[in-house]
N, C-alpha and C. Protein backbone atom coordinates (compact mmCIF):
# COMPACT_ATOMS: atom_id res chain seq x y z
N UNK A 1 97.46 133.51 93.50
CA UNK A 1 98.39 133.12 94.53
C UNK A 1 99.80 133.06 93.94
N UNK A 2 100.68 134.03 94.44
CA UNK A 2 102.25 134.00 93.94
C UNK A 2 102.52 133.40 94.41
N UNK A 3 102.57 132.56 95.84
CA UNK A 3 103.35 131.97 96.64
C UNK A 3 102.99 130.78 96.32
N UNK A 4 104.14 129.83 96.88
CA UNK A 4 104.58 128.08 96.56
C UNK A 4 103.11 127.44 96.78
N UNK A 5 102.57 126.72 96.58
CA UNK A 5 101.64 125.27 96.74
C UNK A 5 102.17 124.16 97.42
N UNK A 6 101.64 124.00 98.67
CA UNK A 6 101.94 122.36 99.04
C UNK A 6 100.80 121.63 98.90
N UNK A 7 101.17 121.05 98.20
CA UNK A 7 99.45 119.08 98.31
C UNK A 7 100.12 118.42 98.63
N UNK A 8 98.93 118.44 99.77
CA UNK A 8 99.47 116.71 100.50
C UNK A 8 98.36 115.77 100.45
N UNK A 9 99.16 114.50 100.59
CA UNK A 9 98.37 113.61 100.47
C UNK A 9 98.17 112.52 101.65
N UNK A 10 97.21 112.31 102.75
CA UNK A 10 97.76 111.52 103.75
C UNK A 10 97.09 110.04 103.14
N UNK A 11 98.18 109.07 103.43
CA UNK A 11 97.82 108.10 102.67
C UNK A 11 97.80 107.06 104.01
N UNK A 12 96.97 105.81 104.16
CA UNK A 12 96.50 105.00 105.27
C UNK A 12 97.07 103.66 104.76
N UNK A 13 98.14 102.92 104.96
CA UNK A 13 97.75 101.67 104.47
C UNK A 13 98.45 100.26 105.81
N UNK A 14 98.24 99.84 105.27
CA UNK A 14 99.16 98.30 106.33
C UNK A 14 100.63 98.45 106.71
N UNK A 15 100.51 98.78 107.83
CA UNK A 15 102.03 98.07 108.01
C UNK A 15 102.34 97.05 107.58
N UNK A 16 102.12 96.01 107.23
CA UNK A 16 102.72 94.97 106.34
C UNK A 16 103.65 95.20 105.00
N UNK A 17 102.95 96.48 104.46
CA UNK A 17 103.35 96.76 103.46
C UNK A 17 103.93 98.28 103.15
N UNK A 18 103.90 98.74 104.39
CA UNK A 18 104.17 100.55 104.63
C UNK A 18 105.49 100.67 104.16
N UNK A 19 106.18 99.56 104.49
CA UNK A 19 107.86 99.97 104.65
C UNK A 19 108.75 99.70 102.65
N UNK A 20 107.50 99.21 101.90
CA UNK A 20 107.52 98.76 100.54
C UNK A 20 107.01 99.78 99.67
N UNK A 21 105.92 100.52 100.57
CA UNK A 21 105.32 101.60 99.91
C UNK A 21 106.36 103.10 99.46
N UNK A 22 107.16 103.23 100.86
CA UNK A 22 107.81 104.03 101.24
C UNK A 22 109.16 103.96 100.17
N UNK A 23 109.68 102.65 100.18
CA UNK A 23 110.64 102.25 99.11
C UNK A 23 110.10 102.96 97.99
N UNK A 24 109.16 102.41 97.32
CA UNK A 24 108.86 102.84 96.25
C UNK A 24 108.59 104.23 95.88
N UNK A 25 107.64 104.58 96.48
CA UNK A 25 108.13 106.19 96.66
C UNK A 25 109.02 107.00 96.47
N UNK A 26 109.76 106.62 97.44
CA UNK A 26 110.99 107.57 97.62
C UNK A 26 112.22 107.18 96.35
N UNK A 27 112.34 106.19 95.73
CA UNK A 27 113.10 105.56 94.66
C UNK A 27 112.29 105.64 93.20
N UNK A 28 111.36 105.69 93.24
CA UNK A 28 110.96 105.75 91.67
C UNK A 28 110.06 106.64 91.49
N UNK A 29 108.67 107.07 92.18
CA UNK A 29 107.67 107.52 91.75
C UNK A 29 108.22 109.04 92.12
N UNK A 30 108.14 109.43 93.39
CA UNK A 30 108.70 111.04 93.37
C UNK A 30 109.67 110.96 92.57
N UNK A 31 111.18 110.85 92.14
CA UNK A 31 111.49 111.22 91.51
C UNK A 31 110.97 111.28 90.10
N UNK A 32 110.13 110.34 89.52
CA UNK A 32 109.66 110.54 88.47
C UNK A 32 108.66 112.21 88.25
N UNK A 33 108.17 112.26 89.44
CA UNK A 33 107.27 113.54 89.37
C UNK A 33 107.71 114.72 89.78
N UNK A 34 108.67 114.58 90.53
CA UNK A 34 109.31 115.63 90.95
C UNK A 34 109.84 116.14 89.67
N UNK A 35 109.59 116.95 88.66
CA UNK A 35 110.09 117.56 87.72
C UNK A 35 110.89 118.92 87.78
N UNK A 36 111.16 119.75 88.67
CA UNK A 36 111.59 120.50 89.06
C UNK A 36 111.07 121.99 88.11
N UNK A 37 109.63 122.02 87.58
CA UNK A 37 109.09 122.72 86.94
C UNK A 37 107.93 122.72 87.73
N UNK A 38 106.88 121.61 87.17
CA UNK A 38 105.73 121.71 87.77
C UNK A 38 105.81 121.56 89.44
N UNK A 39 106.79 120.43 89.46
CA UNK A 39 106.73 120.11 91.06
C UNK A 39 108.15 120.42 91.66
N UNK A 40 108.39 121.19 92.46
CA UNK A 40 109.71 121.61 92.65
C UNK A 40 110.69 120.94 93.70
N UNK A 41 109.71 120.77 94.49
CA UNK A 41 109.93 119.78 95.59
C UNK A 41 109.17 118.52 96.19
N UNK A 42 109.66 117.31 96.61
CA UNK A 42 108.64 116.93 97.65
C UNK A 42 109.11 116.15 98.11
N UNK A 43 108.02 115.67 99.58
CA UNK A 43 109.02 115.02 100.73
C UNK A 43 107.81 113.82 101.47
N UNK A 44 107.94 112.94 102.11
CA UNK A 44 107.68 112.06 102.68
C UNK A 44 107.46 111.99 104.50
N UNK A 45 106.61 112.39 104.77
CA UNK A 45 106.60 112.55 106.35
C UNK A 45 105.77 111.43 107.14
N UNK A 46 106.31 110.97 107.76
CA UNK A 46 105.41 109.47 108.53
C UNK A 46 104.58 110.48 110.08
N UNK A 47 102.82 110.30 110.25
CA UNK A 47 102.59 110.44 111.00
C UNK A 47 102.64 109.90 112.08
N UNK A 48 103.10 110.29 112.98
CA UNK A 48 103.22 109.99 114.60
C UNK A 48 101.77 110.09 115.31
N UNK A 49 100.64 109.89 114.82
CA UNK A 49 99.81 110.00 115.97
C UNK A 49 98.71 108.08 116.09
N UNK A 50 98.13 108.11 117.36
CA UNK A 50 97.51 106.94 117.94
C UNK A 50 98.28 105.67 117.76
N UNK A 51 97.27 104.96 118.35
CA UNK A 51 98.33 103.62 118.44
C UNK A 51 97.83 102.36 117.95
N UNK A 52 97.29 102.64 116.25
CA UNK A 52 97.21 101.98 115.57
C UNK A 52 98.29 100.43 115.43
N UNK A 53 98.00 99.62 115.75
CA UNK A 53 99.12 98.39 115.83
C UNK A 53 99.34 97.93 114.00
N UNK A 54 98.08 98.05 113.25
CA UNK A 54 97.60 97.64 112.01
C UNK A 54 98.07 98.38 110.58
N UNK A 55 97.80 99.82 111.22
CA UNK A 55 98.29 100.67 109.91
C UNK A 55 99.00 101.89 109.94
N UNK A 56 99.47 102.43 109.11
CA UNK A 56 100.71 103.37 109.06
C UNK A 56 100.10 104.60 108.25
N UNK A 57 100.10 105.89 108.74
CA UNK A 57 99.80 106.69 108.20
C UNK A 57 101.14 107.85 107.38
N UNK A 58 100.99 107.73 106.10
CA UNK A 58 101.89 108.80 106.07
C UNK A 58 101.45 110.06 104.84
N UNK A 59 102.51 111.32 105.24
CA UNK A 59 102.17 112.53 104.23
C UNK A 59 103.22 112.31 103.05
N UNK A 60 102.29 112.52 101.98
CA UNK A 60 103.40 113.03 101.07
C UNK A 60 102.90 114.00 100.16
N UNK A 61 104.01 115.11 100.49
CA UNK A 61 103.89 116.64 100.05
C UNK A 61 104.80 116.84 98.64
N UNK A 62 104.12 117.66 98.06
CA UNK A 62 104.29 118.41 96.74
C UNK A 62 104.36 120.05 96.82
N UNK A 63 105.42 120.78 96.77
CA UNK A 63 105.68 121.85 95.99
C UNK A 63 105.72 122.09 94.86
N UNK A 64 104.32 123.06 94.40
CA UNK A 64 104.42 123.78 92.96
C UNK A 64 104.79 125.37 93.12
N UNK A 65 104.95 125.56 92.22
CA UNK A 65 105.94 126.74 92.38
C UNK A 65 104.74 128.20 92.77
N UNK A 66 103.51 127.58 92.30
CA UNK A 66 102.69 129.22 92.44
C UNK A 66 101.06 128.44 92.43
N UNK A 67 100.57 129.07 92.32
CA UNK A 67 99.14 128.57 92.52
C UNK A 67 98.56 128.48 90.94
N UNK A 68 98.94 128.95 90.22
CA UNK A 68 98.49 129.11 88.81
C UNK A 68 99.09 127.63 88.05
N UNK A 69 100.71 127.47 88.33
CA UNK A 69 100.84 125.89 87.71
C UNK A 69 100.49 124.99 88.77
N UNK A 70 100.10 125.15 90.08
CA UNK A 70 99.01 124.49 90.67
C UNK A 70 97.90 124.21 90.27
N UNK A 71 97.03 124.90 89.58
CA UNK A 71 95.71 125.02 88.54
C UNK A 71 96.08 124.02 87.47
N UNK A 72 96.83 124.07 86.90
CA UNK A 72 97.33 124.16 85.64
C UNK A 72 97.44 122.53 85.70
N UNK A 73 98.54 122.24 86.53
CA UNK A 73 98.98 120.78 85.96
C UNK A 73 98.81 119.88 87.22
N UNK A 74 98.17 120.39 88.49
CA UNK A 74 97.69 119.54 89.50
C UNK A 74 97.02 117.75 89.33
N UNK A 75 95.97 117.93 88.19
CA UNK A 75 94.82 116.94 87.85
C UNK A 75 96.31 115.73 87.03
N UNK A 76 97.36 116.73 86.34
CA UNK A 76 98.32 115.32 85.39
C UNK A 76 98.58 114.74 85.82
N UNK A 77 99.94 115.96 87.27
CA UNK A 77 100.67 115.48 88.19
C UNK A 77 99.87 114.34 88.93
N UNK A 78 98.81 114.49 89.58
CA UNK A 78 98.33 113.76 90.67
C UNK A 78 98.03 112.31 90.06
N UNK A 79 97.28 112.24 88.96
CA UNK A 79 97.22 111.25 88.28
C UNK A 79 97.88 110.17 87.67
N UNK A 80 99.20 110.69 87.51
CA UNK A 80 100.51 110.06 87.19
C UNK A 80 100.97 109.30 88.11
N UNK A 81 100.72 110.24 89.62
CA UNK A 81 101.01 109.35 90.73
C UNK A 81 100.24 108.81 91.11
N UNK A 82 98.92 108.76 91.49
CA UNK A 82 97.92 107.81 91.91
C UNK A 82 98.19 106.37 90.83
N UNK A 83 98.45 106.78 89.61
CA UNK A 83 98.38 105.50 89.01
C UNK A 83 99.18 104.72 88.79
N UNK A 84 100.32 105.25 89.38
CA UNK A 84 101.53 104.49 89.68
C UNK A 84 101.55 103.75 90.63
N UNK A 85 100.78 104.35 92.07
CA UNK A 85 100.35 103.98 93.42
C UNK A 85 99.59 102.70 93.03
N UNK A 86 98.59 102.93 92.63
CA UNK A 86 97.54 101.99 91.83
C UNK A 86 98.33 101.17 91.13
N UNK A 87 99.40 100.63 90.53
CA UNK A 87 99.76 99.86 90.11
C UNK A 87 100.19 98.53 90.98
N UNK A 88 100.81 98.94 91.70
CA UNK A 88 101.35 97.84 93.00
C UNK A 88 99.99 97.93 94.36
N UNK A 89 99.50 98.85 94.50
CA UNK A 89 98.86 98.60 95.80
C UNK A 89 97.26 99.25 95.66
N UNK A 90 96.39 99.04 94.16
CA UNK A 90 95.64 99.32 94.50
C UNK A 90 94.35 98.40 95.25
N UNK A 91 93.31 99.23 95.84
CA UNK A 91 92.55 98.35 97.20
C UNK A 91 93.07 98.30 98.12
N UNK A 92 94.53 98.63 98.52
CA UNK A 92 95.26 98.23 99.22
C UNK A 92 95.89 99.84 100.46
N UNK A 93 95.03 100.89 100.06
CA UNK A 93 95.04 101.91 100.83
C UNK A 93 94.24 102.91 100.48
N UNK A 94 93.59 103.97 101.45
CA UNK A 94 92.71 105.16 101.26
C UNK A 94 93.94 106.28 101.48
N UNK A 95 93.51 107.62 101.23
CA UNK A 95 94.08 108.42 100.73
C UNK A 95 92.59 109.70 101.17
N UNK A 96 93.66 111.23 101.72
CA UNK A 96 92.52 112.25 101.04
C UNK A 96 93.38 113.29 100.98
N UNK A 97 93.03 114.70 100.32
CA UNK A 97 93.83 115.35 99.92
C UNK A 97 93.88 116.86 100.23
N UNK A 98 94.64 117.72 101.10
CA UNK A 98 94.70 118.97 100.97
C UNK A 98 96.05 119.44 100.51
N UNK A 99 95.48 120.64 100.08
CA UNK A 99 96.44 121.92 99.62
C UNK A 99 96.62 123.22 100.51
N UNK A 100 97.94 123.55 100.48
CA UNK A 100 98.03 124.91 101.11
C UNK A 100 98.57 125.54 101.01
N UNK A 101 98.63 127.06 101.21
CA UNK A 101 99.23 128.04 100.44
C UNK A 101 100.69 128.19 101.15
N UNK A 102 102.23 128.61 100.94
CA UNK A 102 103.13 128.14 101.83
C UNK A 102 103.42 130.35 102.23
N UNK A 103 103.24 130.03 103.33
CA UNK A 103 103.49 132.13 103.62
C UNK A 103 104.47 132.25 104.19
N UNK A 104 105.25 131.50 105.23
CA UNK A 104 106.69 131.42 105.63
C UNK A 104 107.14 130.12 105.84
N UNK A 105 108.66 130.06 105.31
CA UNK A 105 109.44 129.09 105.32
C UNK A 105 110.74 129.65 106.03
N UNK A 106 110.68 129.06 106.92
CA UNK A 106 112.46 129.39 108.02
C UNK A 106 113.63 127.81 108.05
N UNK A 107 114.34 128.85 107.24
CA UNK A 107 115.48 127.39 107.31
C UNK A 107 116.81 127.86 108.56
């Protein structure tokens, strides 16, 4: 696969604590992983669907540049971040994970 890699990750946890999760995220952990080698990009998307009063679903996506350093350094990357996640909130949310190949991008 020449083309980009997105993994995402949809992650489930409390609104109580969604809006802390999100902080953190977006301020320390992506940028820590976002290396602009292995991971080139990534972004934070809050799902909009049902009407969960309790919990907050959101994506967070990873661009690797090809499917091969997808292979390659997927298991570090991911791990680095789960265990960062795991530091402040583990027990404290489920998670599952797809990948996909990216074939057009229109800006």
């Amino acid at each position: 696969m020449k083309n980009p890699i997105v993994y995402n990750l949809t992650i489930k946890i409390s609104k109580e604590i969604s809006s802390e999760l999100i902080e953190l995220l977006s301020q320390q952990i992506l940028p820590f992983c976002t290396d602009g080698k292995s991971i080139t990009s990534s972004q934070i998307n809050r799902i909009l669907v049902g009407d969960d009063e309790d919990e907050e679903t959101i994506a967070v996506q990873f661009i690797y540049p090809n499917g091969n350093i997808f292979q390659e350094q997927r298991l570090r990357t991911m791990a680095k971040f789960l265990g960062m996640v795991d530091d402040e909130y583990r027990g404290k949310y489920v998670y599952f994970a797809t990948h996909m190949e990216l074939l057009h991008l229109q800006h």
